[in-house]
Protein backbone atom coordinates (compact mmCIF):
# COMPACT_ATOMS: atom_id res chain seq x y z
CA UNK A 1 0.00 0.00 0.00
CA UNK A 2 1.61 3.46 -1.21
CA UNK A 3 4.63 1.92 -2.07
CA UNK A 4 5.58 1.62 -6.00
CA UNK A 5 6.48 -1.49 -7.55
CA UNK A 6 6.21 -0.61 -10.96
CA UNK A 7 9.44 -1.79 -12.51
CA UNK A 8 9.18 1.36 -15.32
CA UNK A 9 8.79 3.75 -12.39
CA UNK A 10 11.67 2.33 -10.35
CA UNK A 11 13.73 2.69 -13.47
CA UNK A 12 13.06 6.32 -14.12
CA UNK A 13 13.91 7.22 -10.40
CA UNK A 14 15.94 10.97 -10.75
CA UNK A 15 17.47 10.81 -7.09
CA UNK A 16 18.02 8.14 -4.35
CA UNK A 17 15.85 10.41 -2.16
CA UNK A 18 13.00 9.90 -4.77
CA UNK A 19 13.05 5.99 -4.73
CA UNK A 20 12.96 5.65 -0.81
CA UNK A 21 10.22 8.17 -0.57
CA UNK A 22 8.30 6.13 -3.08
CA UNK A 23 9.68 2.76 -1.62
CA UNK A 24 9.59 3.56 2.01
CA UNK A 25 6.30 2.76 2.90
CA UNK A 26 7.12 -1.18 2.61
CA UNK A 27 9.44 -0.68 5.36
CA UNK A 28 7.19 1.33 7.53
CA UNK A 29 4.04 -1.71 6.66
CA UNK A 30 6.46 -4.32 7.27
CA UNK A 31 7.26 -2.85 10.42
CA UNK A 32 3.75 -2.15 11.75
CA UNK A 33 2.83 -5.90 10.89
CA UNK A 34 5.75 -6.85 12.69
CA UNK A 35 4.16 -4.74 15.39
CA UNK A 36 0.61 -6.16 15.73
CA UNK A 37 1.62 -10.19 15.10
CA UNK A 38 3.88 -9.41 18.54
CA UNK A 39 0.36 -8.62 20.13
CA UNK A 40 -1.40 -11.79 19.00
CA UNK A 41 -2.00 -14.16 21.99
CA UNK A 42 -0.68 -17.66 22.18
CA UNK A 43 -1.56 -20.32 24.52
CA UNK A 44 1.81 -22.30 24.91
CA UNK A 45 5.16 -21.24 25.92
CA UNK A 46 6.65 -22.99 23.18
CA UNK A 47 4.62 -21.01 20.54
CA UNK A 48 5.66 -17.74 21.66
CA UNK A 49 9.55 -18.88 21.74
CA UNK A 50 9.14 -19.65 18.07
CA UNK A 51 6.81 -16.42 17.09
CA UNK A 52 9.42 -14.25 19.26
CA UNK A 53 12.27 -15.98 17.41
CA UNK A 54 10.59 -15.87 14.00
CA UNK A 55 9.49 -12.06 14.50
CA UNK A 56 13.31 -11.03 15.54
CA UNK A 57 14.41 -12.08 12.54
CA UNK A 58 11.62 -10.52 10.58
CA UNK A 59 12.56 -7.34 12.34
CA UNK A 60 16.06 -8.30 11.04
CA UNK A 61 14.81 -8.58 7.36
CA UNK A 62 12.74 -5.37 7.61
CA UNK A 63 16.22 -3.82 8.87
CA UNK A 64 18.03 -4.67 5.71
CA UNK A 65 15.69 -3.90 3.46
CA UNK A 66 16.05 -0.26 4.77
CA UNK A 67 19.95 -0.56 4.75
CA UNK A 68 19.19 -1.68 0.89
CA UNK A 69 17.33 1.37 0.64
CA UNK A 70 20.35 3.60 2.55
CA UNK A 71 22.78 2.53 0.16
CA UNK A 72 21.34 4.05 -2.91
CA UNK A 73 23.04 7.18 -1.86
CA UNK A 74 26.16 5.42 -3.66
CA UNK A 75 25.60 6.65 -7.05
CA UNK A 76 26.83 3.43 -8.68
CA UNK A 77 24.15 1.17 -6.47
CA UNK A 78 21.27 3.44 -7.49
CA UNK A 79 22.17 3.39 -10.89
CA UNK A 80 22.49 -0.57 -10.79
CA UNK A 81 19.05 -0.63 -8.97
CA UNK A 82 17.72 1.32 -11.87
CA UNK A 83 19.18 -0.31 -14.85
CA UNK A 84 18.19 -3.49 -13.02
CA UNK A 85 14.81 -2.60 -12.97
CA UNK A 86 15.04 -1.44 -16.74
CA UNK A 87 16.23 -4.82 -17.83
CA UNK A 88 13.44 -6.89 -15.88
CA UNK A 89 10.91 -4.55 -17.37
CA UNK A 90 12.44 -4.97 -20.76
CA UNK A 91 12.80 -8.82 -20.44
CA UNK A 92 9.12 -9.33 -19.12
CA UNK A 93 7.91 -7.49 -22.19
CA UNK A 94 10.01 -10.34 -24.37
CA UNK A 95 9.15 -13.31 -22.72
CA UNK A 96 5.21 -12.07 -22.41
CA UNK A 97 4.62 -9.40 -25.44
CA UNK A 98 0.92 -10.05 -25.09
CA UNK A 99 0.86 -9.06 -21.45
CA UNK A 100 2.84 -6.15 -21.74
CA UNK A 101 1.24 -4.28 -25.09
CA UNK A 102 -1.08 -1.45 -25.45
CA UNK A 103 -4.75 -2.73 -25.48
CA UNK A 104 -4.69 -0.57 -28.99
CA UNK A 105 -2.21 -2.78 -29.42
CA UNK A 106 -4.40 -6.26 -28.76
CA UNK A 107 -2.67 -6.72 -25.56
CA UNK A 108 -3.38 -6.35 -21.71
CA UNK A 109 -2.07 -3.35 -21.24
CA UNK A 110 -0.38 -4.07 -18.50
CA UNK A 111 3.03 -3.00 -17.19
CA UNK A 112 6.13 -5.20 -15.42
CA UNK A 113 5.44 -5.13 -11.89
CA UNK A 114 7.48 -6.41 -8.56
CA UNK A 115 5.15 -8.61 -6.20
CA UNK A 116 6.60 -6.70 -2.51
CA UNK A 117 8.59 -10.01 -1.32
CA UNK A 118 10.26 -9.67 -5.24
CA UNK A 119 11.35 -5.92 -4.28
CA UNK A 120 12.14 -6.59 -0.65
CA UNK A 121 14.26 -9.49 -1.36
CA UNK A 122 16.76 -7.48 -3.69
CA UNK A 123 16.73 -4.32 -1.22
CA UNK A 124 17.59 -6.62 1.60
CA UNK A 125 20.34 -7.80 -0.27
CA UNK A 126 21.58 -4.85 -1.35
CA UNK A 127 23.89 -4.06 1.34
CA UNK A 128 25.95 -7.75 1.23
CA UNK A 129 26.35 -7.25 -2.68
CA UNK A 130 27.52 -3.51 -2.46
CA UNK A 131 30.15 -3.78 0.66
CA UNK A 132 32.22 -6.75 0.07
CA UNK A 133 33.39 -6.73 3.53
CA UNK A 134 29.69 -6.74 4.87
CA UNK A 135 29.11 -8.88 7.07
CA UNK A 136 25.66 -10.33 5.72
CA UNK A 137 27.67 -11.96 3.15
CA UNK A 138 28.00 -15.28 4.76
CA UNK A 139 24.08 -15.04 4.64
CA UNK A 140 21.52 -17.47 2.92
CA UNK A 141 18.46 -16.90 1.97
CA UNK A 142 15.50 -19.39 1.15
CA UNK A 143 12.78 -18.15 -0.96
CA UNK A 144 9.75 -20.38 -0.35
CA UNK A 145 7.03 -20.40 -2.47
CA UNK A 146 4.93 -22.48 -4.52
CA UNK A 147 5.54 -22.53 -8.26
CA UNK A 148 4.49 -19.70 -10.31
CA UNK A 149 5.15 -17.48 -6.86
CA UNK A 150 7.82 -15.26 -8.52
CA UNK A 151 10.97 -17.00 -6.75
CA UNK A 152 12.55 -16.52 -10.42
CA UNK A 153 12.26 -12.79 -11.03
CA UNK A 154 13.26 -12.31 -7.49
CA UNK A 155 16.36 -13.76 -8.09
CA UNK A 156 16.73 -12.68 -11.70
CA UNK A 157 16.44 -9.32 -10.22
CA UNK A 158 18.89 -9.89 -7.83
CA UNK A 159 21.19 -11.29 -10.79
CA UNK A 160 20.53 -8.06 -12.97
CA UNK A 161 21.44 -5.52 -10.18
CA UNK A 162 24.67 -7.48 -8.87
CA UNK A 163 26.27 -7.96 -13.01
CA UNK A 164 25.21 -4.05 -13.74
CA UNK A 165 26.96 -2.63 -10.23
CA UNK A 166 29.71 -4.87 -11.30
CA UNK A 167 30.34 -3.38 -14.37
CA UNK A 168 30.00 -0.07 -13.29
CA UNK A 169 32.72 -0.39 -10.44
CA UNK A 170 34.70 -2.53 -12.96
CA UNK A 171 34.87 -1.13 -16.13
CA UNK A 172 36.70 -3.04 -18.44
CA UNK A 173 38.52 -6.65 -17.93
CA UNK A 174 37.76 -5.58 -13.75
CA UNK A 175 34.30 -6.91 -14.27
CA UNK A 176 35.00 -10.08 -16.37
CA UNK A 177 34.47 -13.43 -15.17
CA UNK A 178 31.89 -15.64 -13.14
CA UNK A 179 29.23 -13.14 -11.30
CA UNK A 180 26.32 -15.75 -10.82
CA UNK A 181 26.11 -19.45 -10.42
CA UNK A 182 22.60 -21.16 -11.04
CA UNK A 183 21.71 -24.84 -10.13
CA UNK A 184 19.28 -27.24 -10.41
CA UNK A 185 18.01 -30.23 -10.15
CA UNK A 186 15.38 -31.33 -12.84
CA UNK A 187 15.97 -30.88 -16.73
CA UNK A 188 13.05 -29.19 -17.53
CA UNK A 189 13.74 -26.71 -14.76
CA UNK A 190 16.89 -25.87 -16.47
CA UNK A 191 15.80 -25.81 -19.56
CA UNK A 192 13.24 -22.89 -18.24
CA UNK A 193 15.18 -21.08 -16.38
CA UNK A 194 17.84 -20.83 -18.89
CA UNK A 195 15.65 -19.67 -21.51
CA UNK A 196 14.46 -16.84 -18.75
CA UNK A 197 18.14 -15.94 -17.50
CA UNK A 198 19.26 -15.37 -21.08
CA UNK A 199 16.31 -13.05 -21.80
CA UNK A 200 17.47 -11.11 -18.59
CA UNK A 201 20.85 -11.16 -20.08
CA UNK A 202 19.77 -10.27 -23.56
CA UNK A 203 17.99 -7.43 -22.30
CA UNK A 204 21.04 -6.20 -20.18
CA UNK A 205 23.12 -6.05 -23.09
């Protein structure tokens, strides 16, 4: 609520103190959920060890989204954040052209948009990508969802803003070399998510 998600929008961002006034208000929701779940009764101790435990580190993700957000004053992360969000835009519209087009056009009219766990997951990962002596990069982070949640996009976008910040700091040979490493498991899975990392790529390039 109130905060934008629109990957177009986030792209066209003129000042780092633009994109957390229009971003900010995930932090302050998350925070005020945060909030009202530590109000919520429960009838065993057990069950409010593991809310109090699961709520700290909540509080701990809502904490680096914000230092995600901090860190745009860098002028090389906030121009990686808004290339990144360029190239998902521009590789949603390839892989979905129907989706994305004009209704004049004979398509939805829709525009590429972050669900909030998409955007909060590469803001709260800002911080370990852009300090490489930070300390959050020993950190792991499960996205769990079912399939068709957006786990992919998250970490596309994730992908897109750590290669583009890497180029930027390392212009030239500085930046060559291994930036990402994608596995899994099942063919077909490959096979997909291939086909949507090289669209990212495409669209970076």
């Amino acid at each position: 609520r109130g905060c934008e998600l629109g990957m177009d929008a986030l792209a066209a961002m003129d000042a780092p103190a633009t994109l957390r006034a229009e971003v900010a208000p995930m932090v302050h929701h998350y925070r005020e959920w945060i909030a009202q779940q530590r109000q919520t009764p429960l009838d065993t101790p057990a069950r409010v060890d593991l809310s109090g435990f699961l709520l700290d580190e909540a509080a701990r993700a809502c904490d680096r989204i914000e230092a995600g957000l901090g860190l745009t004053d860098d002028p090389a992360v906030f121009e990686a954040f808004r290339r990144a969000n360029r190239a998902m835009a521009d590789a949603a519209r390839q892989r979905s052209p129907e989706r994305y087009r004009s209704k004049d056009e004979g398509g939805d009219g829709k525009a590429p948009t972050w669900r909030p766990f998409q955007l909060a997951f590469v803001l709260m990962n800002v911080a370990s990508l852009a300090v490489p002596t930070h300390a959050e990069r020993d950190v792991v982070d499960l996205i769990f969802f079912p399939t068709g949640g957006g786990k992919t996009e998250a970490y596309l976008g994730l992908a897109a803003f750590a290669l583009v910040l890497r180029r930027l700091r390392n212009p030239g040979l500085g930046s060559a070399g291994v930036a990402v490493l994608m596995r899994y498991t099942l063919r077909l899975l490959t096979l997909d998510q291939l086909g949507r990392a090289a669209t990212l790529v495409c669209a970076l390039e």
